[in-house]
C-alpha atoms as a PDB file:
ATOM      1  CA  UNK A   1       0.000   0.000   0.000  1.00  0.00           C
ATOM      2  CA  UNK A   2       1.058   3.490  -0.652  1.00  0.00           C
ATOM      3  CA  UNK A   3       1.853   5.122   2.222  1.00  0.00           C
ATOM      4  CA  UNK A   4       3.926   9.001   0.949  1.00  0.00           C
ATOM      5  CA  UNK A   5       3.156  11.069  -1.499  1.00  0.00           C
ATOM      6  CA  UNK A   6       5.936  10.600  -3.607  1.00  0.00           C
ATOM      7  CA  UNK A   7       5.026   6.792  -4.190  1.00  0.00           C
ATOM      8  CA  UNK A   8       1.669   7.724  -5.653  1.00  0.00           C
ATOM      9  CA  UNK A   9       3.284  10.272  -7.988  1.00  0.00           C
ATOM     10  CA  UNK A  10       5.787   8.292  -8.930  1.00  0.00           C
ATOM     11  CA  UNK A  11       3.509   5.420  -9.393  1.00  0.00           C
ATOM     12  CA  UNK A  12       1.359   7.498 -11.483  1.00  0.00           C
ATOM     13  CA  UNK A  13       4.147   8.740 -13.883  1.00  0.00           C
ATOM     14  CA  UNK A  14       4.707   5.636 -14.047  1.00  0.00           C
ATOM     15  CA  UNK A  15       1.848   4.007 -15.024  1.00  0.00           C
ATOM     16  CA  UNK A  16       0.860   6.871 -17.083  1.00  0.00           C
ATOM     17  CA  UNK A  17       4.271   6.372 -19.377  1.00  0.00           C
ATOM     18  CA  UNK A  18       3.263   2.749 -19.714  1.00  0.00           C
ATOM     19  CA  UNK A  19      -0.453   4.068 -20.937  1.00  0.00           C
ATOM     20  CA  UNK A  20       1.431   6.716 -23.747  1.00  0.00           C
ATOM     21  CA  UNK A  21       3.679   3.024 -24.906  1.00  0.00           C
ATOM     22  CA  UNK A  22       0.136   0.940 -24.770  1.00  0.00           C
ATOM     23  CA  UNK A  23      -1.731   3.836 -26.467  1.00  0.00           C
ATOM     24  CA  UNK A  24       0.968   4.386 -29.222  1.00  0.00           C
ATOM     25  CA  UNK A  25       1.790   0.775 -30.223  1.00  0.00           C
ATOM     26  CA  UNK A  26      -2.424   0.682 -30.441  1.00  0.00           C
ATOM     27  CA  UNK A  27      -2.758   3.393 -32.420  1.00  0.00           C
ATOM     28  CA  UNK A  28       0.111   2.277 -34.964  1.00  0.00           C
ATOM     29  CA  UNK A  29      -2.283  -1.083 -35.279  1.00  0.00           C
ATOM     30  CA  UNK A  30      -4.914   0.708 -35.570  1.00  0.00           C
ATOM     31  CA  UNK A  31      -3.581   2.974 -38.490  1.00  0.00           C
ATOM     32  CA  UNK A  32      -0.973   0.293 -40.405  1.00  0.00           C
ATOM     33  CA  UNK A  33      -2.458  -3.067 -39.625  1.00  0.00           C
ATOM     34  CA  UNK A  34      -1.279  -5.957 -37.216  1.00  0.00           C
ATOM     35  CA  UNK A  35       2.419  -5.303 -39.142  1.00  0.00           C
ATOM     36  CA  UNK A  36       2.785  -1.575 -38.619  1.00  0.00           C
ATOM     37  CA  UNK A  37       6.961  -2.036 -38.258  1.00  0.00           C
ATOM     38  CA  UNK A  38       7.732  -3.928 -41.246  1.00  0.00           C
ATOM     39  CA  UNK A  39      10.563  -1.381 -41.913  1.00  0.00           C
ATOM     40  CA  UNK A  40      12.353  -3.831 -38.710  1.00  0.00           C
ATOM     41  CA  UNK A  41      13.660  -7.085 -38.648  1.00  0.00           C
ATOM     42  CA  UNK A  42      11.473  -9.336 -37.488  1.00  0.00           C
ATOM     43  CA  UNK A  43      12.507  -9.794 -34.458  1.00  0.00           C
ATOM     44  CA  UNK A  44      12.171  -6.071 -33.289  1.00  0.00           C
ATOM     45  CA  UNK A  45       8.746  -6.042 -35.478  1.00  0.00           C
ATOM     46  CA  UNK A  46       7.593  -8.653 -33.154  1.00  0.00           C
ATOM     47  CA  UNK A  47       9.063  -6.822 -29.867  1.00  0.00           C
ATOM     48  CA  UNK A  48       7.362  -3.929 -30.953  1.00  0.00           C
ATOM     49  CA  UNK A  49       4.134  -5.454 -31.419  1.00  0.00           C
ATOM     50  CA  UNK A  50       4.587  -7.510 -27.953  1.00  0.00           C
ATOM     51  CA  UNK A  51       4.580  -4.246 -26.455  1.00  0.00           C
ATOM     52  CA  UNK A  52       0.648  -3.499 -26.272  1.00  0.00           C
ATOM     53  CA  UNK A  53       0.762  -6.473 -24.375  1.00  0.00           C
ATOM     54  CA  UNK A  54       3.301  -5.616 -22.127  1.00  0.00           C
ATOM     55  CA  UNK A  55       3.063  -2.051 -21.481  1.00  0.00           C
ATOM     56  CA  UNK A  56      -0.862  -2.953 -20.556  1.00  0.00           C
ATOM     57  CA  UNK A  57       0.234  -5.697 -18.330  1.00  0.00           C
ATOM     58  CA  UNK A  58       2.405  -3.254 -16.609  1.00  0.00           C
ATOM     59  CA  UNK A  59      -0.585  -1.424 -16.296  1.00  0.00           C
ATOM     60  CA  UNK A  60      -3.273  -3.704 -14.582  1.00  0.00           C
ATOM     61  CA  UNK A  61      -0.166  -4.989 -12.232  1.00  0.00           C
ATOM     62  CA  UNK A  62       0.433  -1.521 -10.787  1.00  0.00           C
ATOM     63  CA  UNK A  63      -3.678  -1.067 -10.483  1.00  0.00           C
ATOM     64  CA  UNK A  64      -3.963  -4.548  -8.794  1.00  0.00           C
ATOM     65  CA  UNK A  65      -1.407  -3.372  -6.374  1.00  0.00           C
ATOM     66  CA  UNK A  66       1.233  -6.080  -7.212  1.00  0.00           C
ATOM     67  CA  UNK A  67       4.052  -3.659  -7.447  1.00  0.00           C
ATOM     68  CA  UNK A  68       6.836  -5.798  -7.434  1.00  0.00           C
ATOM     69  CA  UNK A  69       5.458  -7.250 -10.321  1.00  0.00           C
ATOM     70  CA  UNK A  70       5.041  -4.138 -12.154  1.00  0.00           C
ATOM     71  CA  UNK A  71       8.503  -2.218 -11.423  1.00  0.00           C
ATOM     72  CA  UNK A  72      10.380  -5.752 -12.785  1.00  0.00           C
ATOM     73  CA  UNK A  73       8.263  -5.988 -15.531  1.00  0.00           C
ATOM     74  CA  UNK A  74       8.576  -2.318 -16.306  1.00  0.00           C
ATOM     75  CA  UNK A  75      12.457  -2.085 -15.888  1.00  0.00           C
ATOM     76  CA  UNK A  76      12.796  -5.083 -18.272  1.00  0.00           C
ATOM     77  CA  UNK A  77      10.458  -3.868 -20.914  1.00  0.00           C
ATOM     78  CA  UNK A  78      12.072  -0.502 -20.734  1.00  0.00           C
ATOM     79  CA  UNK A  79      15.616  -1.688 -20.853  1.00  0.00           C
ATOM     80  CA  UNK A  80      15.116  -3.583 -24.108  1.00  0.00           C
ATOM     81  CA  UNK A  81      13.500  -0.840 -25.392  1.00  0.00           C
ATOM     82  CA  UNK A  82      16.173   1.671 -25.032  1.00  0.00           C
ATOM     83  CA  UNK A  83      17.995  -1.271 -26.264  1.00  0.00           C
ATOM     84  CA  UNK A  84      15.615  -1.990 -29.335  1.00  0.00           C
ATOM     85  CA  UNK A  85      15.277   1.236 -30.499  1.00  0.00           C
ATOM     86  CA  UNK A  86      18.974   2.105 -30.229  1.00  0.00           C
ATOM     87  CA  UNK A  87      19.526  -0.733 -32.526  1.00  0.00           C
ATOM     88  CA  UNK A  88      17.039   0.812 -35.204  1.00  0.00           C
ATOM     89  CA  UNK A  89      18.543   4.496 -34.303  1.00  0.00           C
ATOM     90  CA  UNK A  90      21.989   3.565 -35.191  1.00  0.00           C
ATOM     91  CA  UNK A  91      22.100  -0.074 -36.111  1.00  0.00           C
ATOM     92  CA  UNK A  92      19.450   0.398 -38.688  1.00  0.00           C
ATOM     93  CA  UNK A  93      19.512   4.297 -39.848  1.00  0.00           C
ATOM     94  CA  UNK A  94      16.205   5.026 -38.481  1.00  0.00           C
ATOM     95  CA  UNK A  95      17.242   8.246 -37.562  1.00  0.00           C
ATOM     96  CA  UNK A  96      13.131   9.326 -36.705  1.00  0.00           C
ATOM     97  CA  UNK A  97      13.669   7.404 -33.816  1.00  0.00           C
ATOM     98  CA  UNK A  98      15.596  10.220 -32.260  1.00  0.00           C
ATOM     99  CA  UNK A  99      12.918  12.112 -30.493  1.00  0.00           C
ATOM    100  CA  UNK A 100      11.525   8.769 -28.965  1.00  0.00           C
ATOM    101  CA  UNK A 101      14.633   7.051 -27.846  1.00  0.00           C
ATOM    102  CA  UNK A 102      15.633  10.371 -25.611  1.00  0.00           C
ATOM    103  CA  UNK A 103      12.250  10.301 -24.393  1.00  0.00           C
ATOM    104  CA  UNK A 104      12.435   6.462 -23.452  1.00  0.00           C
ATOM    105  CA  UNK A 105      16.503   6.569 -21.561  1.00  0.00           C
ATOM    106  CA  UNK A 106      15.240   9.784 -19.449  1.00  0.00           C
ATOM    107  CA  UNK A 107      12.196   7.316 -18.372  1.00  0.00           C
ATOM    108  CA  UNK A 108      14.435   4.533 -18.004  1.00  0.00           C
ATOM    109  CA  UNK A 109      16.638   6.875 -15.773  1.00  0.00           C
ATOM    110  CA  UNK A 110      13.657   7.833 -14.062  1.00  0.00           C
ATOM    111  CA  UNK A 111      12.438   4.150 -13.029  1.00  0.00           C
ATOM    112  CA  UNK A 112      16.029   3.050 -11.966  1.00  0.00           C
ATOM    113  CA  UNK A 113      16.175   6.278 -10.088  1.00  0.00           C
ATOM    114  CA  UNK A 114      12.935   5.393  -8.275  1.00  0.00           C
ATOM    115  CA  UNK A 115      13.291   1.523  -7.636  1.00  0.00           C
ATOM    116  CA  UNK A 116      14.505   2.543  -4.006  1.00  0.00           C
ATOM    117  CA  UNK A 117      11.542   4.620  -3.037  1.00  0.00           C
ATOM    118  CA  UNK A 118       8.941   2.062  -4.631  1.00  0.00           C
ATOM    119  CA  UNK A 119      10.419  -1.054  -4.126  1.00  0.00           C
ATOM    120  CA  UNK A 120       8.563  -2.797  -1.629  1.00  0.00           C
ATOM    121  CA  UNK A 121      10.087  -4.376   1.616  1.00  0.00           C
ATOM    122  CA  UNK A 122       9.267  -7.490   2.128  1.00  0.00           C
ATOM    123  CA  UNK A 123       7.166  -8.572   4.959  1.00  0.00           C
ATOM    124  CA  UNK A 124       8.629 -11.470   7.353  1.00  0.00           C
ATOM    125  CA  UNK A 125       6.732 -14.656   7.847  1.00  0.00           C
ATOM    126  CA  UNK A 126       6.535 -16.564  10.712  1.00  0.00           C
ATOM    127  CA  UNK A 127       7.942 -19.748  11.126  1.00  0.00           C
ATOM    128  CA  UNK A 128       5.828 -22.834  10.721  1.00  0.00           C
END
């Protein structure tokens, strides 16, 4: 449970970033087809299509309180990626990918940064 301030806005940036990904990824669907980044190999097409998925998962973990849960799942999804898209930015040539691979390390940054303040302690159990 929440207890300061700062956890609930961090949680919120947090799950609010996750909603932009979701909402994004969607929207390319939505406008291209179910094969909006054919420009990728297909392994990164299929990443980046994974990532509805996973960015919404991220979502409903955070809203059924199972933070844990959420922060690994987030840090992994965000580390690949930064790690993904730096691949198309200079692996590839994509150079569009600019804008959105800045945006992506500062939140990266931003959910290492706040691990320590969200990460939940965990909660002794008797012995049996």
């Amino acid at each position: 449970m929440t207890r300061r301030p700062i956890e609930r806005v961090l949680l919120a940036v947090i799950g609010l970033c996750f909603a932009i990904g979701c909402i994004a990824h969607a929207l390319d669907f939505w406008s291209f087809g179910w094969a909006p980044y054919n420009f990728g190999p297909p392994v990164l097409n299929a990443f980046w299509n994974s990532l509805v998925a996973l960015d919404a998962a991220v979502i409903v973990l955070l809203l059924l309180g199972w933070r844990r849960s959420a922060l690994g799942l987030g840090l992994a999804i965000m580390l690949c990626d930064v790690a993904a898209n730096s691949y198309a930015w200079s692996g590839l040539g994509l150079r569009e990918f600019a804008p959105a691979l800045v945006a992506q390390s500062g939140f990266l940054g931003l959910l290492l940064g706040s691990l320590g303040f969200l990460w939940p302690p965990r909660v002794a159990r008797p012995p049996r």
